[in-house]
Protein backbone atom coordinates (compact mmCIF):
# COMPACT_ATOMS: atom_id res chain seq x y z
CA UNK A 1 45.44 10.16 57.42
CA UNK A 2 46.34 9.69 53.85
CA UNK A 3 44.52 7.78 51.16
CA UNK A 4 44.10 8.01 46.98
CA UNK A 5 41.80 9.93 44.84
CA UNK A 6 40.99 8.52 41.17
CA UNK A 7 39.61 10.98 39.10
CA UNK A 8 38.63 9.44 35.26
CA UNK A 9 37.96 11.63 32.38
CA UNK A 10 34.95 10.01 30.33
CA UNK A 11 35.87 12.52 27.51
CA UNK A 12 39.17 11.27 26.88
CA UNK A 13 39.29 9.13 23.57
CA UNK A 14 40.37 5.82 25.77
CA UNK A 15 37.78 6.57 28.66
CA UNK A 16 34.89 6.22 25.90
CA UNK A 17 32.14 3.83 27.81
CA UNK A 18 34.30 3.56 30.83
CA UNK A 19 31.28 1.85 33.41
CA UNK A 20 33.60 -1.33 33.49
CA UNK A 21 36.96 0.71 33.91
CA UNK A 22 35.09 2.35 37.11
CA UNK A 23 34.04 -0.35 38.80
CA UNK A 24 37.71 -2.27 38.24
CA UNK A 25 39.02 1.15 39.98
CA UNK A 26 36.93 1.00 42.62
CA UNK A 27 37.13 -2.65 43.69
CA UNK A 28 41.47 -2.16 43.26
CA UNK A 29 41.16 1.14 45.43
CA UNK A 30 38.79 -0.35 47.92
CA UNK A 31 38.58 1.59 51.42
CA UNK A 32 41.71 3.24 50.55
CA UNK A 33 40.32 6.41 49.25
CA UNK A 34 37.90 6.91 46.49
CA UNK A 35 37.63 6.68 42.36
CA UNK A 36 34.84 9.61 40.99
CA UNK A 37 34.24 9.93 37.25
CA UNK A 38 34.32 14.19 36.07
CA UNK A 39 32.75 14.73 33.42
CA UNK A 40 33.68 18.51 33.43
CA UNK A 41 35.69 21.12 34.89
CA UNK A 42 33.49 21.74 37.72
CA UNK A 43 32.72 18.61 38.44
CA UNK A 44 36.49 18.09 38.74
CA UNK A 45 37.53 21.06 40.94
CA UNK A 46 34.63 19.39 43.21
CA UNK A 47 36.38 15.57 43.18
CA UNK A 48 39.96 17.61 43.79
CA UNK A 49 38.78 19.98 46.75
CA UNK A 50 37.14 16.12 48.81
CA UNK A 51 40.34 14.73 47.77
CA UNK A 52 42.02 17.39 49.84
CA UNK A 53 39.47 17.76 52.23
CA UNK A 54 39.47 14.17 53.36
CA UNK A 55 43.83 14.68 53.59
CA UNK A 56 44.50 12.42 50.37
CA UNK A 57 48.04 12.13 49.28
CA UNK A 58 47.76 10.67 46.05
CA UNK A 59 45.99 11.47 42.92
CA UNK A 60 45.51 9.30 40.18
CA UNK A 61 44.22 10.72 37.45
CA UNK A 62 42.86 8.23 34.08
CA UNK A 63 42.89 10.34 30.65
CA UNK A 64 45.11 12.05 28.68
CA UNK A 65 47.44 14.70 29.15
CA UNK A 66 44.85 17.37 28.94
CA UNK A 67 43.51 16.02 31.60
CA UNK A 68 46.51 15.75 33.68
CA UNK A 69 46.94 19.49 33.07
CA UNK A 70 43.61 20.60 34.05
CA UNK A 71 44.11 18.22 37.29
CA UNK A 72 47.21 19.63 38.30
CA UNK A 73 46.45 22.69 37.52
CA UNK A 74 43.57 22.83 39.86
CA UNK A 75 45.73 20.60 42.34
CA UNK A 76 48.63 23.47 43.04
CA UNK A 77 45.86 26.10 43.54
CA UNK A 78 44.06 24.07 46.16
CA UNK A 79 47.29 22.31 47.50
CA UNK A 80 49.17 25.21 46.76
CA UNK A 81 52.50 24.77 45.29
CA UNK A 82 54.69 23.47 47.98
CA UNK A 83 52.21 20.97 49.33
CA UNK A 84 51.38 18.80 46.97
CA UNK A 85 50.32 15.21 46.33
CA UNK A 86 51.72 12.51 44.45
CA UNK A 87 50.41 12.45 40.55
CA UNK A 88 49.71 8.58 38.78
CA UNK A 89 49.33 8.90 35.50
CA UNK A 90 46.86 6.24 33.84
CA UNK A 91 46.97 6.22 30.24
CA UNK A 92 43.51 6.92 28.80
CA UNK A 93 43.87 9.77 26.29
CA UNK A 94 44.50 10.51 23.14
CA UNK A 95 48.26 11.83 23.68
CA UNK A 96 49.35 9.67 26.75
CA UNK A 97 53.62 11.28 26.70
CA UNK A 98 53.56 11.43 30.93
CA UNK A 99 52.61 8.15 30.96
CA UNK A 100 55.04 7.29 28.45
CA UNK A 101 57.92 8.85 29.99
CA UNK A 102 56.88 8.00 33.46
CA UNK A 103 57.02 4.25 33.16
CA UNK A 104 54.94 1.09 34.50
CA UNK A 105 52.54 -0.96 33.03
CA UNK A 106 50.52 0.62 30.35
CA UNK A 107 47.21 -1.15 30.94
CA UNK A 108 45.40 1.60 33.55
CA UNK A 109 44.24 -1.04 35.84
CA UNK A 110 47.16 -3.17 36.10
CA UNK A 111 49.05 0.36 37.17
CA UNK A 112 46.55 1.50 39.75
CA UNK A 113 46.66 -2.40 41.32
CA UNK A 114 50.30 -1.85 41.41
CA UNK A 115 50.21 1.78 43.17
CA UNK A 116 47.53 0.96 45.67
CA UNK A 117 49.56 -2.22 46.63
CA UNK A 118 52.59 -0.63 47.40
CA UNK A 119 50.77 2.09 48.67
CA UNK A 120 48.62 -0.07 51.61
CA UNK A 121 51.84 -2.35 51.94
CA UNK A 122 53.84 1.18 52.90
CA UNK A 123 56.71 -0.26 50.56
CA UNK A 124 58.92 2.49 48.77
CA UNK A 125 57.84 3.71 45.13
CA UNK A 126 59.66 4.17 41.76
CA UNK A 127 59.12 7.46 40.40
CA UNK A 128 59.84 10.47 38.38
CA UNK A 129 60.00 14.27 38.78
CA UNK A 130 58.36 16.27 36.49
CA UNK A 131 59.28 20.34 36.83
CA UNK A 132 56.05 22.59 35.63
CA UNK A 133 55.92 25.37 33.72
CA UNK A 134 53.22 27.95 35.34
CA UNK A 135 51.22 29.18 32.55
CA UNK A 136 49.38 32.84 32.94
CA UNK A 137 49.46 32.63 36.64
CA UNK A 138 47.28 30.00 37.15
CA UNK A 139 47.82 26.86 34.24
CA UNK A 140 50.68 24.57 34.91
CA UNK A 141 51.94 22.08 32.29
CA UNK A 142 55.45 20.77 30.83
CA UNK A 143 55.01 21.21 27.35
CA UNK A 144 53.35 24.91 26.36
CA UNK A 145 53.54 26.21 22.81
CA UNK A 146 51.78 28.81 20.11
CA UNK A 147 52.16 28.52 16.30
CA UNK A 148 53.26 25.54 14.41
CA UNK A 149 52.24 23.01 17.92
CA UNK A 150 48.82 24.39 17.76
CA UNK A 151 48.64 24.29 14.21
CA UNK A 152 49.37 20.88 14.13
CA UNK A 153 47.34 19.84 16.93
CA UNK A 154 44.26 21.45 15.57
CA UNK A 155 44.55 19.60 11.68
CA UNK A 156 45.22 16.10 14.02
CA UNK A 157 42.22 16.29 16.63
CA UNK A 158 40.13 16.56 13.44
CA UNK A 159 41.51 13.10 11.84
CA UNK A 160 39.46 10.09 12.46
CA UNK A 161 41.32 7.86 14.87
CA UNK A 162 44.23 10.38 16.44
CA UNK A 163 47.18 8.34 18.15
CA UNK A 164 51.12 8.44 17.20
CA UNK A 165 49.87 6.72 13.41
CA UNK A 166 47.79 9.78 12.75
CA UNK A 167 50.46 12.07 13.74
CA UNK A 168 53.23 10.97 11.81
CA UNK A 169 50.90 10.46 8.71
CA UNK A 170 50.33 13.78 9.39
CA UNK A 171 53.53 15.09 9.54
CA UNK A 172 54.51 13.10 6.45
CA UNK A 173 51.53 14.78 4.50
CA UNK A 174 52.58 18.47 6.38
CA UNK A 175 56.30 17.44 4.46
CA UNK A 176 54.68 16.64 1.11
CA UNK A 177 52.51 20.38 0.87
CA UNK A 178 55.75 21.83 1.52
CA UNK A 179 57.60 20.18 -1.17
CA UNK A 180 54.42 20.70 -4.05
CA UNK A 181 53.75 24.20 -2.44
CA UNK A 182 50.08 22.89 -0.90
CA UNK A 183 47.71 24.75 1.64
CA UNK A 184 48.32 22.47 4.18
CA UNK A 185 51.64 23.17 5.74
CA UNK A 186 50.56 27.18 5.36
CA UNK A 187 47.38 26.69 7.43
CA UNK A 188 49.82 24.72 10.36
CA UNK A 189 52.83 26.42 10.40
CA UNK A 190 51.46 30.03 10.54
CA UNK A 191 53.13 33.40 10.84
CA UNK A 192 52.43 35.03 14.37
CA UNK A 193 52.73 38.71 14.37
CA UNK A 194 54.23 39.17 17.92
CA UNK A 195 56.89 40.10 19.81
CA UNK A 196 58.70 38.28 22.56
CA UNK A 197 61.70 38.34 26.15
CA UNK A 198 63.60 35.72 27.66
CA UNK A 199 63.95 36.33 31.42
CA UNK A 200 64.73 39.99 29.92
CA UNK A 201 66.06 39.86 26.74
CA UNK A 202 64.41 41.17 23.76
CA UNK A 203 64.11 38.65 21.36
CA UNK A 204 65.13 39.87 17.85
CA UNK A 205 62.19 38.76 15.94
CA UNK A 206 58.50 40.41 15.08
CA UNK A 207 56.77 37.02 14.02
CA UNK A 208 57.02 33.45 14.82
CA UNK A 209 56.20 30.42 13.32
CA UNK A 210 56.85 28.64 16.29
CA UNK A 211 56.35 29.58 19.70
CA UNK A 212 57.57 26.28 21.96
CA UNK A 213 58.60 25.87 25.94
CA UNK A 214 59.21 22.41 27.35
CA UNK A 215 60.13 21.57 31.15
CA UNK A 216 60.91 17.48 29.42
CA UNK A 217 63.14 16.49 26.60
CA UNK A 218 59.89 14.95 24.30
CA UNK A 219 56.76 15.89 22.90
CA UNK A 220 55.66 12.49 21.09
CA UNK A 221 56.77 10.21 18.93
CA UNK A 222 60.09 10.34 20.23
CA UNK A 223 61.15 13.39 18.96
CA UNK A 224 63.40 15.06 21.79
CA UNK A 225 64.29 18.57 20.55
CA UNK A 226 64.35 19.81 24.10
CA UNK A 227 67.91 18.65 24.80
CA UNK A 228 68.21 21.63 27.60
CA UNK A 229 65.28 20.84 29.74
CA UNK A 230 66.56 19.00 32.89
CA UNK A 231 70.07 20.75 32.82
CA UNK A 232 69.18 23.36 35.40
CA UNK A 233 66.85 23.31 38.10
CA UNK A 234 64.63 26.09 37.76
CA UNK A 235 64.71 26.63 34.20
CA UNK A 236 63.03 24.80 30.96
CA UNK A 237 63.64 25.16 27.67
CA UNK A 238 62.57 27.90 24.93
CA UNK A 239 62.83 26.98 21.15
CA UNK A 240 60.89 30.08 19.23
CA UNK A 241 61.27 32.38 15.92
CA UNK A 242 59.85 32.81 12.83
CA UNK A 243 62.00 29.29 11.12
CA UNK A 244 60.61 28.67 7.72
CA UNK A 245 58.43 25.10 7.73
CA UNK A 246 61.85 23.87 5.43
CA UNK A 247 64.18 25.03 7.65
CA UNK A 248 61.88 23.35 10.66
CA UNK A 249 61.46 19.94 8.13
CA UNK A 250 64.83 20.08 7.21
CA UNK A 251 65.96 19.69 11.30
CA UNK A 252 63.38 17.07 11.90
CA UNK A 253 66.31 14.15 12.47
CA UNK A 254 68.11 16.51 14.73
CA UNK A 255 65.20 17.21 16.96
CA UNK A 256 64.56 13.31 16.69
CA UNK A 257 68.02 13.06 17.92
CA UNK A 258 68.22 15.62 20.92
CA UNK A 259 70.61 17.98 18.84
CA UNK A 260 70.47 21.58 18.37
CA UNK A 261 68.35 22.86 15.52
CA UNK A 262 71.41 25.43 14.72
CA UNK A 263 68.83 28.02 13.13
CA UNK A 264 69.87 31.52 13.03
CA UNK A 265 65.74 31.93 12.92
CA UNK A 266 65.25 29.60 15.80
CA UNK A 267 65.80 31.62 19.44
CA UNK A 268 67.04 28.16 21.17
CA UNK A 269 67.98 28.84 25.63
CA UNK A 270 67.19 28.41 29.02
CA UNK A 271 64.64 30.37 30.67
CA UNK A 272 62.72 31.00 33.66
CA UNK A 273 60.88 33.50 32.32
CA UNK A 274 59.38 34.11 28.79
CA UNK A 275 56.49 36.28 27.66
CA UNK A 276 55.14 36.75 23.80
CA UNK A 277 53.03 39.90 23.04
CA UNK A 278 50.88 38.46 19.96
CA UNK A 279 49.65 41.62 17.69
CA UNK A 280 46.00 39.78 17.58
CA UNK A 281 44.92 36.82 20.46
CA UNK A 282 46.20 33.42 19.34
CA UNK A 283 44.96 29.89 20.57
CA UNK A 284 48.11 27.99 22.33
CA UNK A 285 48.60 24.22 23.87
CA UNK A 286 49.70 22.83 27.33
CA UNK A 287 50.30 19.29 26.98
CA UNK A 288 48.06 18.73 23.96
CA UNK A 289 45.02 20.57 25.41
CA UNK A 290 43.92 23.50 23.35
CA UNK A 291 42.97 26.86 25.17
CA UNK A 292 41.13 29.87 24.11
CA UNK A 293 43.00 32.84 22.25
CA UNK A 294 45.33 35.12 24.62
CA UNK A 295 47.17 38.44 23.75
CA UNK A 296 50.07 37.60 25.98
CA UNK A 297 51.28 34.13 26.79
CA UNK A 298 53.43 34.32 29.92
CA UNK A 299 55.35 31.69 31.15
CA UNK A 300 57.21 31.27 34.45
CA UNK A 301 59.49 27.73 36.10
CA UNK A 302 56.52 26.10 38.69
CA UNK A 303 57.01 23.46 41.15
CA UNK A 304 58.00 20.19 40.56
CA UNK A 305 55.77 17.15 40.68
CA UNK A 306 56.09 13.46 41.55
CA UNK A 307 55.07 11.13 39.11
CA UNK A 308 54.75 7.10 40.65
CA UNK A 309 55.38 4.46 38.20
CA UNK A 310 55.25 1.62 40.69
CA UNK A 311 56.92 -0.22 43.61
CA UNK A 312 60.63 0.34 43.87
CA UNK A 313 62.78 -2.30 43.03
């Protein structure tokens, strides 16, 4: 049976007055399956559940991604976990990494006439593997974090025109409050009352600052401080503790770099398993999307994912 399922996010910052981007979708995807525009949640977990319905084996999904998380997320549950599709990601968010790291052309409808070529021609496709990180039982994601990442993320949805410009000014103005003792870089890296385990282990800290798990090497603007994610299947990558915002500024060109951090402050492994107990409910990220407070933020190693980039070469 097969066939592709386009969902496009007309909230995401590079969806904004999509009716053209639609109709291109629809006229590249032709009989071969269907495009549908959510413009929430529900409306979503309604495109998803036809998609699988009607036996589709692809799902395309344009936005950012938060809306790739929200897509897969709802994709394992109805799939479930050892089922599921193939994942294209078409850049039309504000933070666009998968796309990034995934590959292909970056215009979305140039990628999605690529796919569904190779696609009807049955020719083999380039792609990527993407291991998730299951998220409170029921969220999946790659890059999950409390602390400084929602700190940061909060102070940068607020700017005017967010993209990788925004963010560095950002972090250049987060380095200058440090250095003249300002409000800012108190109000994003904040001290988390909590406590926290590693598939067991009792980590020896009662706050964090930072609170970061990562089943890819990058979170933006090529900084790679996730140098262990990738080395074993089954496991992603845990950088947390209560590290001073100098200590975190002064290993900025080693996380550029891929390097350790080499913090005593900074609880830096492997895990399948990690929990936090916060002391009050903090707000916490998956892959740039924001989500209400939570007391406990457990996360677990998910399936993997394909991610198609185009028509092997």
């Amino acid at each position: 049976m097969g066939g592709i399922g386009v969902v496009l996010n007309p909230n995401a910052a590079g969806n904004r007055g999509a009716g053209r981007e639609v109709d291109r979708f629809r006229e590249i995807v032709a009989d071969n399956g269907e495009v549908v525009v959510t413009a929430d949640l529900a409306e979503l977990e309604v495109a998803l559940r036809r998609f699988h319905d009607r036996g589709f084996d692809l799902v395309a999904v344009c936005g950012g991604d938060g809306s790739m998380c929200h897509a897969v997320s709802r994709v394992v549950q109805i799939w479930g976990e050892w089922r599921l599709p193939d994942f294209v990601a078409l850049r039309g968010g504000t933070i666009n990494n998968i796309a990034r790291t995934v590959g292909g052309p970056a215009r979305p409808d140039a990628m999605l006439q690529g796919i569904v070529a190779a696609y009807t021609g049955g020719r083999p496709f380039a792609s990527v593997d993407r291991p998730l990180i299951r998220v409170n039982g029921s969220l999946y994601g790659n890059v999950v974090g409390a602390g400084l990442i929602t700190g940061f993320l909060e102070h940068y949805y607020r700017g005017r025109n967010p993209g990788p410009v925004s963010a560095a000014g950002l972090l250049v103005r987060c380095g200058i409050s440090w250095l003249a003792g300002g409000k800012l870089i108190d109000a994003v890296v904040p001290r988390l009352a909590a406590r926290a385990q590693c598939d067991g282990e009792v980590l020896p800290f009662d706050a964090f600052t930072i609170v970061l798990a990562s089943s890819v090497s990058h979170i933006g603007l090529g900084v790679t401080p996730f140098y262990l994610s990738g080395r074993k299947r089954g496991y992603f990558h845990v950088l947390a503790g209560p590290a001073t915002p100098g200590q975190l500024l002064g290993r900025v060109p080693r996380f550029w770099r891929g390097f350790p951090a080499t913090l005593d402050s900074l609880y830096d492994n492997m895990a399948q398993r990690f929990r936090v107990e916060f002391a009050s409910p903090q707000s916490y990220t998956i892959d740039g999307e924001l989500f209400d407070p939570v007391s406990v933020l457990e996360l677990e190693s998910g399936p993997t994912v394909r991610f198609l980039k185009g028509e092997s070469v």
